[in-house]
N, C-alpha and C. Protein backbone atom coordinates (compact mmCIF):
# COMPACT_ATOMS: atom_id res chain seq x y z
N UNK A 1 -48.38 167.39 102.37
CA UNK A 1 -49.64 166.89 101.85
C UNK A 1 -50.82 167.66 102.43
N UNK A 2 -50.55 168.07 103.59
CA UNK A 2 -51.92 168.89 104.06
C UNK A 2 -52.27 170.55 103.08
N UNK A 3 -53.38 170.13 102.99
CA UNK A 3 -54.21 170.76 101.52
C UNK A 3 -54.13 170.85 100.34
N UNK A 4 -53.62 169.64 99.93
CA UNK A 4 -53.29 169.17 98.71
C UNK A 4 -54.58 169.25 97.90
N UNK A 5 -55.50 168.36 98.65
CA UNK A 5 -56.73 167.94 97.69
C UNK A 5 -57.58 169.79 97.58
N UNK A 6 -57.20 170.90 98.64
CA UNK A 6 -58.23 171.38 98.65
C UNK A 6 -57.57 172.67 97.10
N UNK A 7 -56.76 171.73 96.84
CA UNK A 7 -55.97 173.43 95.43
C UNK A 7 -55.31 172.51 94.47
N UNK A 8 -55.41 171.46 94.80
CA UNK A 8 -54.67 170.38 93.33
C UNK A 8 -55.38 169.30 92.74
N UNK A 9 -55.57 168.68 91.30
CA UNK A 9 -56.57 167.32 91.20
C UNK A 9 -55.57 167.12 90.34
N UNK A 10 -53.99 166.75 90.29
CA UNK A 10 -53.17 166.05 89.99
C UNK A 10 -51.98 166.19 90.24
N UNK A 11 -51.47 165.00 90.54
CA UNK A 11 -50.07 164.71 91.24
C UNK A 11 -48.91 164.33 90.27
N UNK A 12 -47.99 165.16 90.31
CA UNK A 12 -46.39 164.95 90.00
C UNK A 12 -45.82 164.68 90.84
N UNK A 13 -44.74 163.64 90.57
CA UNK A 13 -43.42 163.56 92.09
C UNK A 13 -42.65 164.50 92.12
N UNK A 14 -42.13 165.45 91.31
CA UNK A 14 -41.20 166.03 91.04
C UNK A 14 -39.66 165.46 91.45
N UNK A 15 -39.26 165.73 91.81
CA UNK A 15 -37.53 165.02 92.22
C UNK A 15 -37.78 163.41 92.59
N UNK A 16 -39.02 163.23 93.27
CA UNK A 16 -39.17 161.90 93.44
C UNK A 16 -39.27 160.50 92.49
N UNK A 17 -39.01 161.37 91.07
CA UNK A 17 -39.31 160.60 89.45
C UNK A 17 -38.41 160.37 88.96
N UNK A 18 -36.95 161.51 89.49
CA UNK A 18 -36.15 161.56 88.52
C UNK A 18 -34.70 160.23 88.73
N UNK A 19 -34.58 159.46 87.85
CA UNK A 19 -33.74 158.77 87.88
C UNK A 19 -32.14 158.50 89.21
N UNK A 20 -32.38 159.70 88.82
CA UNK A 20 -30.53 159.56 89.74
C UNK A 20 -31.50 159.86 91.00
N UNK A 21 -32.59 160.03 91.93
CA UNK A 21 -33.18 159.87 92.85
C UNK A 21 -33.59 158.62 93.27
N UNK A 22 -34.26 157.61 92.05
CA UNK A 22 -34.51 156.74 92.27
C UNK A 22 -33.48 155.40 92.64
N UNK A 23 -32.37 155.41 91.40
CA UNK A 23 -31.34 154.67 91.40
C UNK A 23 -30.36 154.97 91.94
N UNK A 24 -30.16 155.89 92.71
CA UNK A 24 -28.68 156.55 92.72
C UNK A 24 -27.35 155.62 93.01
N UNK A 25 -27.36 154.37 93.65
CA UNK A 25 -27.02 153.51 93.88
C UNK A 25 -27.01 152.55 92.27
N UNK A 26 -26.48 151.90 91.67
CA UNK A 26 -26.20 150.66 90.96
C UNK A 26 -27.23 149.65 90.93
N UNK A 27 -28.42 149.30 90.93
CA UNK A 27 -29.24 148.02 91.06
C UNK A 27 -30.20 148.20 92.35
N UNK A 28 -30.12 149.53 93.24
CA UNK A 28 -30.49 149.72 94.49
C UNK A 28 -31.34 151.09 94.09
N UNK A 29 -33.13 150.59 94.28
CA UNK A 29 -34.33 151.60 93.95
C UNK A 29 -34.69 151.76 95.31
N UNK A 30 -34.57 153.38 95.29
CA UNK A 30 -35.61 153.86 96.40
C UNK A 30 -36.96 154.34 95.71
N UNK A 31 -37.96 153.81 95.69
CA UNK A 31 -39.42 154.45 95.52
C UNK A 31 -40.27 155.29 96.01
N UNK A 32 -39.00 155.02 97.31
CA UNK A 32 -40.84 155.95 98.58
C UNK A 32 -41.51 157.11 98.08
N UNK A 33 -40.48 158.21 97.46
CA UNK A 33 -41.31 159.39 97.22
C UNK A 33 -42.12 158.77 96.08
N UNK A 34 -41.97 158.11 94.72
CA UNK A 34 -42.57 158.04 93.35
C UNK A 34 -44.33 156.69 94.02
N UNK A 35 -43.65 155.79 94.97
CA UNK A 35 -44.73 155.35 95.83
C UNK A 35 -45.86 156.02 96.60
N UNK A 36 -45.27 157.28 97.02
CA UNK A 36 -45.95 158.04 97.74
C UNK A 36 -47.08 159.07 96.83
N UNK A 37 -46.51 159.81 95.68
CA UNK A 37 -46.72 160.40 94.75
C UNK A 37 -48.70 159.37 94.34
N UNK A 38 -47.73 158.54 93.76
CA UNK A 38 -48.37 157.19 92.98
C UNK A 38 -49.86 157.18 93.71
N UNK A 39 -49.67 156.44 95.24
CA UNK A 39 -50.44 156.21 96.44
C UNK A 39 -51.54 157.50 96.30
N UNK A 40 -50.81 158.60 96.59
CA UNK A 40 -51.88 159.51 96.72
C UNK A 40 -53.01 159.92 95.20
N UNK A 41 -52.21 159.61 94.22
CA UNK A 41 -53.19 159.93 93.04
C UNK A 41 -53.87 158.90 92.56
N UNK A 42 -53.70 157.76 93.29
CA UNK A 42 -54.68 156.73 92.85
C UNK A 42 -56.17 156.64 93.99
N UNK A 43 -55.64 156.93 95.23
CA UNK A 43 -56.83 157.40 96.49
C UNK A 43 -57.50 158.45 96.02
N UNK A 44 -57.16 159.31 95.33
CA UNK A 44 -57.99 160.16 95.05
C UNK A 44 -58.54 160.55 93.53
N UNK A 45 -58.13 159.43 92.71
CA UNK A 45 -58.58 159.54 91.81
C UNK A 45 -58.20 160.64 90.43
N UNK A 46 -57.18 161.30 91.02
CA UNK A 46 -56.28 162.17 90.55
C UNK A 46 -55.58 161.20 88.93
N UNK A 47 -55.42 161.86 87.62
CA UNK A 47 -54.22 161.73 87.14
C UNK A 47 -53.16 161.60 87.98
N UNK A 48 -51.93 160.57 87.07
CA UNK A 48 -50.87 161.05 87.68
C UNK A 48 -49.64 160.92 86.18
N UNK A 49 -49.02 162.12 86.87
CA UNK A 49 -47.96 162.37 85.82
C UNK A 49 -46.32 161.84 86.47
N UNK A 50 -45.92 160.75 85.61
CA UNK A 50 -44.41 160.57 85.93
C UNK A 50 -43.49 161.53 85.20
N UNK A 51 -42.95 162.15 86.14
CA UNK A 51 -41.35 163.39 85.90
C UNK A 51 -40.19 162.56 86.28
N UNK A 52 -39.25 162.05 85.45
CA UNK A 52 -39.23 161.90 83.82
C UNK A 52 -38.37 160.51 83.87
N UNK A 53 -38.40 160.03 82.48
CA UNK A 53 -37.37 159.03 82.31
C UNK A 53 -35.89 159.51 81.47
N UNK A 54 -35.91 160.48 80.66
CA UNK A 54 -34.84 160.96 80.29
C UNK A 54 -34.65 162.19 80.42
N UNK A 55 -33.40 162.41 81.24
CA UNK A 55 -32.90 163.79 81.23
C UNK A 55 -31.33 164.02 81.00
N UNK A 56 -30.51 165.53 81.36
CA UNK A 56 -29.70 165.43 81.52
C UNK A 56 -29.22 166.16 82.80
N UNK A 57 -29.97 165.83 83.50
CA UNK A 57 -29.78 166.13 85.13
C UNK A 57 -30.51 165.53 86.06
N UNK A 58 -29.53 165.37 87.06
CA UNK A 58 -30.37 164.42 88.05
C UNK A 58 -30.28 163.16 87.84
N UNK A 59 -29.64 163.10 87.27
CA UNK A 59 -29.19 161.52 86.29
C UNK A 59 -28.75 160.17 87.36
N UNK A 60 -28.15 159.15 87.35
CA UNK A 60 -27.11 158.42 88.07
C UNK A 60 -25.94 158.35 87.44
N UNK A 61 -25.19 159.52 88.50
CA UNK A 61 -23.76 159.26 88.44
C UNK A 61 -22.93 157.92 87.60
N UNK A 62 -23.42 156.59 88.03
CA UNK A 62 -22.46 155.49 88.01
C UNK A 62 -22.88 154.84 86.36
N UNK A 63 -23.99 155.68 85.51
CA UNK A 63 -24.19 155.41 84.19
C UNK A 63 -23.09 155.89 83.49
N UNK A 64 -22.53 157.18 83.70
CA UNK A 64 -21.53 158.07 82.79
C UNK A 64 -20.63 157.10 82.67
N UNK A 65 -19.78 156.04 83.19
CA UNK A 65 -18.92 155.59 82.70
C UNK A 65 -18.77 154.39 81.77
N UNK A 66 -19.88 153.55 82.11
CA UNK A 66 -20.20 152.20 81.17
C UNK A 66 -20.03 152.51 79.67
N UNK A 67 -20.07 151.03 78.98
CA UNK A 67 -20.30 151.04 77.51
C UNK A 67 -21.63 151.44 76.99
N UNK A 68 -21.58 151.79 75.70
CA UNK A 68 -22.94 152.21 75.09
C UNK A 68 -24.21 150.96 75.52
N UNK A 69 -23.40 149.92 75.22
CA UNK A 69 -24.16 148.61 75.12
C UNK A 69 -25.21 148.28 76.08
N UNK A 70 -24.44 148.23 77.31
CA UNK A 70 -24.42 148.63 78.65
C UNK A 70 -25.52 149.60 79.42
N UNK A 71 -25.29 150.64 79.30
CA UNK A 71 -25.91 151.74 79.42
C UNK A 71 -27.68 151.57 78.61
N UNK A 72 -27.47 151.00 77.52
CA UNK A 72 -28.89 150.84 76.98
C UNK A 72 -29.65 149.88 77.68
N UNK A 73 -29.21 148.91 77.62
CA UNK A 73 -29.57 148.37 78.96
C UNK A 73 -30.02 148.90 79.82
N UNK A 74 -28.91 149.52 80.93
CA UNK A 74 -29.83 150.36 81.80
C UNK A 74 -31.08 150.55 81.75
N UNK A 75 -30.84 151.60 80.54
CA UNK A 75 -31.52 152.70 80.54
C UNK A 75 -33.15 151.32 80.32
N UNK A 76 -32.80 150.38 79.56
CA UNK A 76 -34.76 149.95 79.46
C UNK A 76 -34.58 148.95 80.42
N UNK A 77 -33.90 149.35 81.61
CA UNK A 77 -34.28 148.26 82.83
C UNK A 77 -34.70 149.33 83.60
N UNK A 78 -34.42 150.58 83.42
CA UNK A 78 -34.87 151.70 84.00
C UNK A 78 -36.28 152.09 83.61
N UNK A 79 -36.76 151.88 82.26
CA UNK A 79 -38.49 151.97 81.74
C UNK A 79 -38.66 150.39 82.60
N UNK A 80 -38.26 149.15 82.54
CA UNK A 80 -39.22 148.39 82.75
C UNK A 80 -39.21 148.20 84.38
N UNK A 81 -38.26 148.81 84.98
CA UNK A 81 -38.70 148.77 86.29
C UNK A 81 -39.91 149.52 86.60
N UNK A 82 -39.89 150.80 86.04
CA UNK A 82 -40.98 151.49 86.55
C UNK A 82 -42.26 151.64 86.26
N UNK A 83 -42.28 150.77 84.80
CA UNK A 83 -43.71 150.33 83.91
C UNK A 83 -44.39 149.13 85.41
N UNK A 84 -42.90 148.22 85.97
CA UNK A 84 -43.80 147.45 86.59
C UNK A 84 -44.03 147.68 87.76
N UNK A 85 -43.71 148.90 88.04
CA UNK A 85 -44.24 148.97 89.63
C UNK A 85 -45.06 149.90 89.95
N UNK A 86 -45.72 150.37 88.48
CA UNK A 86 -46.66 151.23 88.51
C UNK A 86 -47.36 151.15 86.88
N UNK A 87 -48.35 150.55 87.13
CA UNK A 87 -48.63 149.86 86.21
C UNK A 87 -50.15 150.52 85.32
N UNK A 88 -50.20 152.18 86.01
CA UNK A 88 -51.73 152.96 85.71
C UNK A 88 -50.88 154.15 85.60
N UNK A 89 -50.11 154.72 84.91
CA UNK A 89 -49.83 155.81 84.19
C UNK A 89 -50.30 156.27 84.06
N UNK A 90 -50.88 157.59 83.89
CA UNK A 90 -52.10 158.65 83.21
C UNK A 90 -51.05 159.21 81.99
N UNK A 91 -49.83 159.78 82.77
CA UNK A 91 -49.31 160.31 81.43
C UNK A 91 -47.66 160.58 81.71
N UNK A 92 -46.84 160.80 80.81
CA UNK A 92 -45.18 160.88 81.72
C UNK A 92 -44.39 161.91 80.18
N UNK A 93 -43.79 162.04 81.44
CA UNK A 93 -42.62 163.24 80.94
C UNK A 93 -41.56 161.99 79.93
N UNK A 94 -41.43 161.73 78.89
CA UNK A 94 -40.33 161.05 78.76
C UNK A 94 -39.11 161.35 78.55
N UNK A 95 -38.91 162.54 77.31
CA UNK A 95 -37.72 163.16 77.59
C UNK A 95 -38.17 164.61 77.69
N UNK A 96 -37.32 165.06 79.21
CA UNK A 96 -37.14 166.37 80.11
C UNK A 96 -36.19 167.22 79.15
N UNK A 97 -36.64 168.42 78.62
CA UNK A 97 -35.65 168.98 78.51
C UNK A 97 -34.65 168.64 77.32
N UNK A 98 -35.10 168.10 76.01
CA UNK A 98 -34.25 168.02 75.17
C UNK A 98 -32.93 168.55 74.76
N UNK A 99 -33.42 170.33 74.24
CA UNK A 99 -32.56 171.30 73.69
C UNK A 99 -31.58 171.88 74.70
N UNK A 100 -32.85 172.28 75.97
CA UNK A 100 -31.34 172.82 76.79
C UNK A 100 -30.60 171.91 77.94
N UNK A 101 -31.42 170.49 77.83
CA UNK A 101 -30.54 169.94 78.95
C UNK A 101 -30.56 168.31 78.39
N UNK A 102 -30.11 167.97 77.33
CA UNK A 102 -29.82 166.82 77.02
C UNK A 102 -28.81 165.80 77.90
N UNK A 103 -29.05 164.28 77.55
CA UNK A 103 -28.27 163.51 78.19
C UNK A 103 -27.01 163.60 77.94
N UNK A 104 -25.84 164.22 78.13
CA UNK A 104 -24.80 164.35 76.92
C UNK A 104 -23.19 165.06 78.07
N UNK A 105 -22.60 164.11 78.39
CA UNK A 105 -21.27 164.72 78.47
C UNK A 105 -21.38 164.32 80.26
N UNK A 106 -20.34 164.66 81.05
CA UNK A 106 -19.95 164.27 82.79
C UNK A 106 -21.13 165.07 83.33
N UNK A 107 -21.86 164.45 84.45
CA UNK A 107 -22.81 165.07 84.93
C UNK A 107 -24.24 165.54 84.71
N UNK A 108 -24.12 164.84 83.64
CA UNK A 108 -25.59 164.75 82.50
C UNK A 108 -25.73 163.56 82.33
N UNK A 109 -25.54 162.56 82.56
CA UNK A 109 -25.77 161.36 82.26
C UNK A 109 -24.96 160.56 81.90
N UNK A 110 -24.55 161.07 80.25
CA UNK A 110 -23.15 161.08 79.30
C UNK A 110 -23.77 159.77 78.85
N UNK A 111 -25.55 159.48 78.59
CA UNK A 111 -25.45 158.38 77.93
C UNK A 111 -26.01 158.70 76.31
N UNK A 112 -26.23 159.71 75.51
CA UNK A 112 -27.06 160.47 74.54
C UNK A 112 -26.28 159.13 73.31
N UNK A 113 -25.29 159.00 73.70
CA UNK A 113 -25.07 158.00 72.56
C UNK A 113 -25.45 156.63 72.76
N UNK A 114 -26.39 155.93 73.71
CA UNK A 114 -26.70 154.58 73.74
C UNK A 114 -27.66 154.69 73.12
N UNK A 115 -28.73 156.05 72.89
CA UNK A 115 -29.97 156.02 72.28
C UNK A 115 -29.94 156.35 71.45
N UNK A 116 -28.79 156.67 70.70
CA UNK A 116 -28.58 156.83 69.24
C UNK A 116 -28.16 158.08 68.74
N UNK A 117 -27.61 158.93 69.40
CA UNK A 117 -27.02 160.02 69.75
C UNK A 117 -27.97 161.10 68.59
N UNK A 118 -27.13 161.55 68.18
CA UNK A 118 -28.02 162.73 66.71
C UNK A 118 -28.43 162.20 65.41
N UNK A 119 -27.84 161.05 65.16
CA UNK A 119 -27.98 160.12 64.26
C UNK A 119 -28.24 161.26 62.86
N UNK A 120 -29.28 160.49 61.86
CA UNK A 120 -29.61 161.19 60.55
C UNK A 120 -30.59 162.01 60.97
N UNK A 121 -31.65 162.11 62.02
CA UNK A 121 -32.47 163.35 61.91
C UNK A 121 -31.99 164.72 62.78
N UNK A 122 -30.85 164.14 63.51
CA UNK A 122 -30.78 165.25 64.24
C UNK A 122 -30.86 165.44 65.45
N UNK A 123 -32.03 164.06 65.61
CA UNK A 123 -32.82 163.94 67.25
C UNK A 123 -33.10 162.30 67.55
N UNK A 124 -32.07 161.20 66.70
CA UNK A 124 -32.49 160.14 67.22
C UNK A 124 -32.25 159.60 68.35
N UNK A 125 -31.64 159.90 69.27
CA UNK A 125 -31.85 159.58 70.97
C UNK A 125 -33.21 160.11 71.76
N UNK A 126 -34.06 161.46 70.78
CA UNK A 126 -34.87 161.65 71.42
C UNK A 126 -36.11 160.50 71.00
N UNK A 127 -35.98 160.15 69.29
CA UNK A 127 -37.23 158.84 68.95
C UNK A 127 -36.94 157.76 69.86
N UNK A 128 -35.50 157.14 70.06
CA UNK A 128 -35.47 155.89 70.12
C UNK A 128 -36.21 156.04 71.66
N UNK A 129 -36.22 156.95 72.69
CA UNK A 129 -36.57 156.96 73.76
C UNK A 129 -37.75 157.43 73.82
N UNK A 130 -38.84 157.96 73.16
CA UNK A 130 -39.93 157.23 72.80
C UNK A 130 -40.53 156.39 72.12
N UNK A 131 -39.90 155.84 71.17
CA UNK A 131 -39.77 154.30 70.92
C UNK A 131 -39.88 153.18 72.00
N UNK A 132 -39.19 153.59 72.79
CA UNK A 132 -39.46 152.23 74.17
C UNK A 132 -40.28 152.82 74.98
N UNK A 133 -40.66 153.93 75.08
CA UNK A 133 -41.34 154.72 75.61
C UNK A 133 -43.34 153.75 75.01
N UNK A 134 -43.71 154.23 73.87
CA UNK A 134 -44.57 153.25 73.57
C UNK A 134 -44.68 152.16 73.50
N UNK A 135 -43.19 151.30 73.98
CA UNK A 135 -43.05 149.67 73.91
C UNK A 135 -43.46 149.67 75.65
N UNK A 136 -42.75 150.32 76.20
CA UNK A 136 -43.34 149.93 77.66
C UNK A 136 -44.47 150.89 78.61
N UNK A 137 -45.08 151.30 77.96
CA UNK A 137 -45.88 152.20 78.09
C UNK A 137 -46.55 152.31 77.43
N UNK A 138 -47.65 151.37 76.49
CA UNK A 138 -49.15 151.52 76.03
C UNK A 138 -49.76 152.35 75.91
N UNK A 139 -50.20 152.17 77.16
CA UNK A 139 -51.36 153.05 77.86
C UNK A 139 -51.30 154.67 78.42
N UNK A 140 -49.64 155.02 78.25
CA UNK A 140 -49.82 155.80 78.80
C UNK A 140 -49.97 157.40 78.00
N UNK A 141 -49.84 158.60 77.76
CA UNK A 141 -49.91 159.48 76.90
C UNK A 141 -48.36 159.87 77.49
N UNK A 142 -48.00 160.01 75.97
CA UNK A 142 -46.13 160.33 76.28
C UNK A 142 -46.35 161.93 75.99
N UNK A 143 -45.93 162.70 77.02
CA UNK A 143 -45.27 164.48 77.20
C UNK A 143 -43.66 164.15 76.30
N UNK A 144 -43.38 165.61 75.93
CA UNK A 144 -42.24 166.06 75.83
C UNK A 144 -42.18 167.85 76.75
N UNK A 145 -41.45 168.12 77.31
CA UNK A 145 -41.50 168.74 78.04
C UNK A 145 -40.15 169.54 77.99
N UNK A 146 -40.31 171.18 77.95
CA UNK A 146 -39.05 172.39 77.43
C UNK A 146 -39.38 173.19 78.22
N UNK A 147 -38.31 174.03 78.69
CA UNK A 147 -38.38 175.34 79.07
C UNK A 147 -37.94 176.50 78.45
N UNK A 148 -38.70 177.68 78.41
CA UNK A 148 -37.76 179.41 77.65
C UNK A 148 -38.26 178.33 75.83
N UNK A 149 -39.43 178.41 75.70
CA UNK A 149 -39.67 177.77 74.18
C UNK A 149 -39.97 178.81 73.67
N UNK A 150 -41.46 179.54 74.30
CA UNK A 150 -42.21 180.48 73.62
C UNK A 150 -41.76 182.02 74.04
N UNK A 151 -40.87 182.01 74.71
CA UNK A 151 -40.12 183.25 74.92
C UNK A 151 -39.30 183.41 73.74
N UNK A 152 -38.78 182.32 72.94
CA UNK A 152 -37.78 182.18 71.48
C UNK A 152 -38.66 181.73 70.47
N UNK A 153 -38.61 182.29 69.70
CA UNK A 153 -39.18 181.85 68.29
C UNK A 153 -37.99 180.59 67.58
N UNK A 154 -36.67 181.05 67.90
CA UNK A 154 -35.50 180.05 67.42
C UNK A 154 -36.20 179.00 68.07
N UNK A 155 -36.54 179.29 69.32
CA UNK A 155 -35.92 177.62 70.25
C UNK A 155 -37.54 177.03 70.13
N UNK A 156 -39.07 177.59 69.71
CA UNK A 156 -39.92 177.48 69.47
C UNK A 156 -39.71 176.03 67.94
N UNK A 157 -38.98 177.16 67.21
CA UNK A 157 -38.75 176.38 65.80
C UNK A 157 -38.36 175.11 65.72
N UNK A 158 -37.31 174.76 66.97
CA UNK A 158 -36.22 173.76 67.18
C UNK A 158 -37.70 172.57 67.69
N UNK A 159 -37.83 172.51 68.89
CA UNK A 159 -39.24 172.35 69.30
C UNK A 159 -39.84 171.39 68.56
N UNK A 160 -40.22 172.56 66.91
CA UNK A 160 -41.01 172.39 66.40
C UNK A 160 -40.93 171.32 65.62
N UNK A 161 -39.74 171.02 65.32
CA UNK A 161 -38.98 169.84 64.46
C UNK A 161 -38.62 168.61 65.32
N UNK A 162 -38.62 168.76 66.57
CA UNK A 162 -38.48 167.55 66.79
C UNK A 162 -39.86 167.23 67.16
N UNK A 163 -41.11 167.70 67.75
CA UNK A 163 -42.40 167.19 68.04
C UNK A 163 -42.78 166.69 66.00
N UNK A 164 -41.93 167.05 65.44
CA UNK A 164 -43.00 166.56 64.31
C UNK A 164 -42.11 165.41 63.60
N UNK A 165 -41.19 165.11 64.03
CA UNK A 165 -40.16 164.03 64.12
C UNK A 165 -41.43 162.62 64.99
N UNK A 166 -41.48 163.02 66.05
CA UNK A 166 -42.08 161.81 66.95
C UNK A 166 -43.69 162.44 66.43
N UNK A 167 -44.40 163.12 66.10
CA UNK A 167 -45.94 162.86 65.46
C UNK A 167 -45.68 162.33 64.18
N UNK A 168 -44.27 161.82 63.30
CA UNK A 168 -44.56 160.80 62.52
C UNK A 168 -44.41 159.54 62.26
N UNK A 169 -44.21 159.23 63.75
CA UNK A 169 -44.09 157.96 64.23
C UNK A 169 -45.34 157.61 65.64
N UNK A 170 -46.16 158.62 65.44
CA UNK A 170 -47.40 158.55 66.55
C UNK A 170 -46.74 158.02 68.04
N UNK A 171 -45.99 158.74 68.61
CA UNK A 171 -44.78 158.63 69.46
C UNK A 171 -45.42 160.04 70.21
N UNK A 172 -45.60 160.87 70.21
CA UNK A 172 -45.99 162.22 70.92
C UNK A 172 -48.04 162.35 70.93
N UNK A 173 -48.20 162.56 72.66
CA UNK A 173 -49.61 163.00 72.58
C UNK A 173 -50.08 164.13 73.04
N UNK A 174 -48.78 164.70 73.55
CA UNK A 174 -48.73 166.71 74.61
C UNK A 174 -47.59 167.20 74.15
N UNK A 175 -47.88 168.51 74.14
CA UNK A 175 -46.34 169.01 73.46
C UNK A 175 -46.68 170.07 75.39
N UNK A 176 -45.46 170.12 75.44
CA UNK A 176 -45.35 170.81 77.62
C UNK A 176 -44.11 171.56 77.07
N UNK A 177 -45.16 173.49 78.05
CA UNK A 177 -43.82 174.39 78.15
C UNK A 177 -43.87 174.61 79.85
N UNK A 178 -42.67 174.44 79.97
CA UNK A 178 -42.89 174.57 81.63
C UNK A 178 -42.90 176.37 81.87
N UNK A 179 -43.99 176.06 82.93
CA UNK A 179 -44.37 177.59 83.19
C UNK A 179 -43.79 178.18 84.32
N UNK A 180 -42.43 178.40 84.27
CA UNK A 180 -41.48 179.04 84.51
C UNK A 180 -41.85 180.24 84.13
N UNK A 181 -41.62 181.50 85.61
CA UNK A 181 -41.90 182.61 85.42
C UNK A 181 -40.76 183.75 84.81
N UNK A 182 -39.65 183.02 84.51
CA UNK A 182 -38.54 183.81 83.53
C UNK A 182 -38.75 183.36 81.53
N UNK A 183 -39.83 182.85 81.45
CA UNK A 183 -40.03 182.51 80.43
C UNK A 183 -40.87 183.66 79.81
N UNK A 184 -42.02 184.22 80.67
CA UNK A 184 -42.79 185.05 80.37
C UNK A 184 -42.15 186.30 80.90
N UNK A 185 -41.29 186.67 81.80
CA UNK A 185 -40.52 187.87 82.51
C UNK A 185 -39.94 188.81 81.18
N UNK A 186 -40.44 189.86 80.29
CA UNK A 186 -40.12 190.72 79.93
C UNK A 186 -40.36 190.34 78.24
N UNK A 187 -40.70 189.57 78.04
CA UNK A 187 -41.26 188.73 76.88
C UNK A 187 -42.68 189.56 76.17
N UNK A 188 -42.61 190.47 75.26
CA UNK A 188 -43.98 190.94 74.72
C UNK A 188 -44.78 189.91 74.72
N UNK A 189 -46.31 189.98 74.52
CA UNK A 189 -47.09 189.16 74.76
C UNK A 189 -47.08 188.45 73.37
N UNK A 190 -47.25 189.74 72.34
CA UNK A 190 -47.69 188.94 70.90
C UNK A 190 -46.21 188.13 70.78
N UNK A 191 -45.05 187.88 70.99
CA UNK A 191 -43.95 187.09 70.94
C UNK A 191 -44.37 185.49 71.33
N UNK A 192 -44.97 185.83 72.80
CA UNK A 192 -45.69 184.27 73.49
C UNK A 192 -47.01 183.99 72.52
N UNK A 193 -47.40 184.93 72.36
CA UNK A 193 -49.27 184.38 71.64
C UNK A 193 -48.57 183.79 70.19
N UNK A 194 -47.88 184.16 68.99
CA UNK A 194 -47.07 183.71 68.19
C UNK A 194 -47.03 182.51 68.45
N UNK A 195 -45.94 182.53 69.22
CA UNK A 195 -45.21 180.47 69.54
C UNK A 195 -46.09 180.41 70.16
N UNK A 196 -47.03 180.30 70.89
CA UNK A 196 -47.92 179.28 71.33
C UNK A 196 -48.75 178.76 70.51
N UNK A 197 -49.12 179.67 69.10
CA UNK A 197 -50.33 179.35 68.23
C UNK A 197 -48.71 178.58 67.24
N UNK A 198 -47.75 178.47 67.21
CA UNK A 198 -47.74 177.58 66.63
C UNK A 198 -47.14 176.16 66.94
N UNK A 199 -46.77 176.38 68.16
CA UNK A 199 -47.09 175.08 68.79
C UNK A 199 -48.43 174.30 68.75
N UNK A 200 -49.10 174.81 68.65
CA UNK A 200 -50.45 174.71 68.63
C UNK A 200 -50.76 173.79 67.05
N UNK A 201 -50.68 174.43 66.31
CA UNK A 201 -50.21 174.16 65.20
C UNK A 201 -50.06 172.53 64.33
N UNK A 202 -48.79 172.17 65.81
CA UNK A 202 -48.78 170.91 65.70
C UNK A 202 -50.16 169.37 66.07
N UNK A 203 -51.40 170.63 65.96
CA UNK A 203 -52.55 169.75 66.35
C UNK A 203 -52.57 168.49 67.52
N UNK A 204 -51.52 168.71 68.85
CA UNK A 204 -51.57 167.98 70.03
C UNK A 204 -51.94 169.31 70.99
N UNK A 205 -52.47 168.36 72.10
CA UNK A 205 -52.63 169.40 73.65
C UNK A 205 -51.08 170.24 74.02
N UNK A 206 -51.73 171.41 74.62
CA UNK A 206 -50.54 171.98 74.97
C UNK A 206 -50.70 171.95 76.69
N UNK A 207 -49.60 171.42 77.39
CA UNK A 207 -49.56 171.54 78.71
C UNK A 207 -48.83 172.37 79.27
């Protein structure tokens, strides 16, 4: 924390957000880091961004084996724990990592089918989880968040279909490329200026 305030005016937990950190245990939450996170961006008046509620890493182990039924559960005792113990959101990652790191298979979660797996669009585990995402979370502005997007025009495209999947259900308010320095590493520029203008495109903030 020492010189935080004098080079940052907003706080992420990073690992301290992510599920299988918090729960890793069965019914047993550690908070301190997402408390700590929390603590400091409300003293200072900082945004704060929660990293993440769905991923496919970093997960809890002891989800992969349950029933679908089950597991959904979880998963919105997992939004409403954390809607209530932090109750001033600025804005949250909801699902991390769609394309290249979905919830899906041993060691990923293995829950992609409680949220409705690919269903008819292709991407309904990613609506239904912002679906509860705006049920327990109001107030907050829902991210979707990718890495290596605008380095691909393919994986730009992919992207592109599911942010316009959740802007037609007013479900998305940031479209986020993580700025990962192998994204831009050998990448012509007009390739990135391209996908960014059409991410852009999709008329939301780009983070």
């Amino acid at each position: 924390k020492i010189n935080f305030n004098k080079y940052w005016n907003q706080v992420t937990p990073e690992n301290g957000g992510k599920w299988g950190a918090v729960e890793g245990t069965r019914g047993v939450f550690n908070w301190s880091d997402l408390d700590s996170a929390y603590k400091l961006a409300k003293l200072n008046h900082y945004p704060f961004k929660m990293h993440n509620l769905i991923w496919g890493s970093q997960q809890p182990t002891w989800i992969e084996t349950l029933a679908v039924d089950v597991q959904l559960a979880e998963i919105k005792n997992w939004y409403a724990a954390v809607a209530y113990r932090y109750p001033d959101i600025d804005m949250m990652d909801v699902v991390n990592e769609p394309i290249n790191t979905p919830p899906s298979g041993a060691s990923h979660g293995n829950y992609i089918n409680a949220l409705g797996g690919t269903g008819t669009s292709g991407w309904d585990w990613v609506l239904n989880a912002y679906r509860l995402a705006r049920q327990y979370f109001p107030k907050t502005k829902l991210l979707i968040n990718e890495y290596s997007v605008v380095n691909s025009s393919a994986t730009t495209a992919t992207y592109m279909k599911i942010i316009a999947l959740l802007k037609k259900e007013n479900l998305l308010d940031v479209v986020c490329e993580q700025a990962h320095a192998f994204t831009t590493f050998n990448t012509p520029a007009s390739t990135l200026t391209n996908n960014l203008n059409i991410l852009a495109s999709a008329g939301l903030p780009i983070y």
